[in-house]
Protein backbone atom coordinates (compact mmCIF):
# COMPACT_ATOMS: atom_id res chain seq x y z
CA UNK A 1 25.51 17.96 -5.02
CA UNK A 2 25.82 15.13 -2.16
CA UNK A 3 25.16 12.24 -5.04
CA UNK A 4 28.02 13.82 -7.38
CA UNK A 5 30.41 11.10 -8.37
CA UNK A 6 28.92 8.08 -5.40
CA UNK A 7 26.72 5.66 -6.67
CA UNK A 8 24.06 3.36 -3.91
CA UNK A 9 22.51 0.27 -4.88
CA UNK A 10 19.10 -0.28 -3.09
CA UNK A 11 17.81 -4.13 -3.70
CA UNK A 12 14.04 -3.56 -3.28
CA UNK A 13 10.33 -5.28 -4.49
CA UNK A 14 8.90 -2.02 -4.01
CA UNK A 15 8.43 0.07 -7.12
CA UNK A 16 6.91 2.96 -5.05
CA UNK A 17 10.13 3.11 -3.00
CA UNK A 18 12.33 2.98 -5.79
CA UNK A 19 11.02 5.76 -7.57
CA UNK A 20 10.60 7.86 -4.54
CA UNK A 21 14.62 7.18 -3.62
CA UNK A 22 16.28 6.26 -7.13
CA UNK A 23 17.47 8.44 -10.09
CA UNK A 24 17.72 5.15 -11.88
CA UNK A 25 15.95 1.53 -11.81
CA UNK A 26 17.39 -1.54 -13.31
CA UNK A 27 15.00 -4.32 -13.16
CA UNK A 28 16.54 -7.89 -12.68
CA UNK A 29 15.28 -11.27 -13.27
CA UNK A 30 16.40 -14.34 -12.65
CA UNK A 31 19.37 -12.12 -11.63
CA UNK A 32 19.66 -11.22 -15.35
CA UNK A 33 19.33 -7.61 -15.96
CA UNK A 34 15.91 -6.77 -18.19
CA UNK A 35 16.19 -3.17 -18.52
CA UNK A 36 17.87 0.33 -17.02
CA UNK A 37 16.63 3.82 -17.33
CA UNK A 38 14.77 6.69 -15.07
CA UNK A 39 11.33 5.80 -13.59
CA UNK A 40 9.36 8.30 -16.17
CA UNK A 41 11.64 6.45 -18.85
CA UNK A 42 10.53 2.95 -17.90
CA UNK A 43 7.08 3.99 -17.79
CA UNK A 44 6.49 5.46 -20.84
CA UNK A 45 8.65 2.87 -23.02
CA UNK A 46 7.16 -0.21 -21.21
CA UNK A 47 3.46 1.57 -20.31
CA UNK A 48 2.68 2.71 -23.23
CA UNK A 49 -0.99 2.55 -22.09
CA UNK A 50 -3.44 3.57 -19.71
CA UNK A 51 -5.46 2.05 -17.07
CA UNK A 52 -9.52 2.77 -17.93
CA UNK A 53 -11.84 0.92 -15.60
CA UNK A 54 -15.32 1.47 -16.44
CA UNK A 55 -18.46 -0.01 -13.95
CA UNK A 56 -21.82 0.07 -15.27
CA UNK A 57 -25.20 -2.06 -14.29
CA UNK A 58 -24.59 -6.06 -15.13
CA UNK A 59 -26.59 -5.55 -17.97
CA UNK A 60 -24.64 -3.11 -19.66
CA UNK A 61 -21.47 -4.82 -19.64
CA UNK A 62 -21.15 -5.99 -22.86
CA UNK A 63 -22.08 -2.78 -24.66
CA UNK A 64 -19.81 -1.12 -22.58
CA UNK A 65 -16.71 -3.17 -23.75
CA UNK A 66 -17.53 -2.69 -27.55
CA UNK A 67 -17.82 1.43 -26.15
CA UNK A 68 -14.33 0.90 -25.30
CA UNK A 69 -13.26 -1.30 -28.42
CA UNK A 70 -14.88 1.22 -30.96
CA UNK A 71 -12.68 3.85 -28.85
CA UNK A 72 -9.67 2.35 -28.46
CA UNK A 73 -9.13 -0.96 -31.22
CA UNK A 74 -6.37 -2.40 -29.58
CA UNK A 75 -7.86 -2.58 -25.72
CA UNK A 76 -6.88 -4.96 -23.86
CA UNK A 77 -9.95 -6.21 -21.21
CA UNK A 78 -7.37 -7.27 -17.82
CA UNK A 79 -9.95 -8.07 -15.95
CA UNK A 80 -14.14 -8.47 -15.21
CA UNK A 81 -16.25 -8.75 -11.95
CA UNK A 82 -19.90 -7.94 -11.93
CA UNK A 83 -20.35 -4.47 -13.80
CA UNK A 84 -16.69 -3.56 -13.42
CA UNK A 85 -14.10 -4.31 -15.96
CA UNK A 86 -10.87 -3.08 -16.32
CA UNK A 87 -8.60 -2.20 -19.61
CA UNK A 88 -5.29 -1.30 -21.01
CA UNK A 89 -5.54 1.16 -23.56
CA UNK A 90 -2.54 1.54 -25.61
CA UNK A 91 -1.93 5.33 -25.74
CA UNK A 92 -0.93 5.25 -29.54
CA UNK A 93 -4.90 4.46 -30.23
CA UNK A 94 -6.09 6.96 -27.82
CA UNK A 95 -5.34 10.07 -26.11
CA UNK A 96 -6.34 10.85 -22.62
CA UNK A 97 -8.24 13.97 -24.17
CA UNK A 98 -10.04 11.84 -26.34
CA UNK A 99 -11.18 9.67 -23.84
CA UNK A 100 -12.51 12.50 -21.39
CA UNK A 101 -14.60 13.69 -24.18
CA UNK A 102 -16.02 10.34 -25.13
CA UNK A 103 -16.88 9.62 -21.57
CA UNK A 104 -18.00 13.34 -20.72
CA UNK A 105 -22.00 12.84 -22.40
CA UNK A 106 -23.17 8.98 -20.50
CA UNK A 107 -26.04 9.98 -21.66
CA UNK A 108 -25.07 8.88 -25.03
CA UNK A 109 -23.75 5.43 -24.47
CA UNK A 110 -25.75 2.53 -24.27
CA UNK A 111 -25.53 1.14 -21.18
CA UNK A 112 -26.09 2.69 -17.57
CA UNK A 113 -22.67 4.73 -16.61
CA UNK A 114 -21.81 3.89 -12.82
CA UNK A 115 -18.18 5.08 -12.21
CA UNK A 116 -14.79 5.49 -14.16
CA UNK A 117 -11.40 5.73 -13.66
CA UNK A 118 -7.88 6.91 -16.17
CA UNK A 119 -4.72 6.58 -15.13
CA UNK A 120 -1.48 6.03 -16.55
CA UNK A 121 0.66 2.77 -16.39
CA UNK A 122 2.19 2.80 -13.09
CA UNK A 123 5.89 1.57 -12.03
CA UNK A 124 4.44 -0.97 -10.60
CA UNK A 125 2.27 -2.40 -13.48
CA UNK A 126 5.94 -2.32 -15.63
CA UNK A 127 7.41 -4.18 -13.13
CA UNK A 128 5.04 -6.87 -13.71
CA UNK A 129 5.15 -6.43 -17.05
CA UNK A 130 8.68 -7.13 -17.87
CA UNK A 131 8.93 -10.06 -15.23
CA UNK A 132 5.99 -11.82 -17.25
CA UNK A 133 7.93 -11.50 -20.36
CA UNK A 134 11.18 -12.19 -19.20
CA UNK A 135 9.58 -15.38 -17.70
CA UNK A 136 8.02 -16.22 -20.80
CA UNK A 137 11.37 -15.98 -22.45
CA UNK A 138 13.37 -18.06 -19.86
CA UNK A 139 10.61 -21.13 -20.37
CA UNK A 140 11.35 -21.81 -23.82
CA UNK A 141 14.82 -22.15 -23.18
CA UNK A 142 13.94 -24.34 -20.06
């Protein structure tokens, strides 16, 4: 009832705090505006993925990524160190349900199964996102 008909602008790096305090996020760059909408909104039209990290034994690194590839065609492999890689998997390949059951028997995959984490795209992780490709698209007119 107290917002009805005021509006506040809060200038802020911190996705966390805007979608604790904000009803709405615009995300700027270059002090051009990239895109508007609610913080579930952004996240599931710019995240359309999840987060899977997956840490096995050195060895089984490899056969752990092609685990994740025959799951998920489309994965994207972010980032490796040691055993412990982690991957964007776009959730139009995949469904978290899915993934729970194909991880639920390590006894079937082919490498040894340390630890693993899901989670969706966070706020943060869009934020990113959309200043990477807004950055791309300001250097080719640079």
């Amino acid at each position: 009832q107290a917002k009805k008909g005021r509006s506040i602008i809060l200038t802020t790096h911190s996705m966390e705090e805007a979608e604790a305090l904000c009803d709405s996020i615009g995300i700027f760059v270059d002090g051009k505006l990239q895109c508007i909408g609610n913080p579930k909104e952004l996240t599931s039209r710019f995240g359309g993925y999840f987060n899977f990290t997956i840490t096995t034994n050195s060895g089984g690194v490899r056969a752990a990524r092609e685990f994740i590839m025959g799951l998920s065609p489309n994965a994207t492999r972010t980032y490796q160190v040691g055993g412990t890689q982690k991957f964007e998997l776009p959730n139009t390949d995949v469904t978290m349900p899915e993934i729970f059951h194909a991880m639920r028997d390590s006894s079937k995959h082919r490498f040894e199964l340390l630890d693993w984490n899901l989670a969706n795209a966070t706020l943060e992780e869009v934020f990113i996102k959309i200043t990477k490709i807004a950055g791309a698209q300001m250097s080719t007119y640079s």
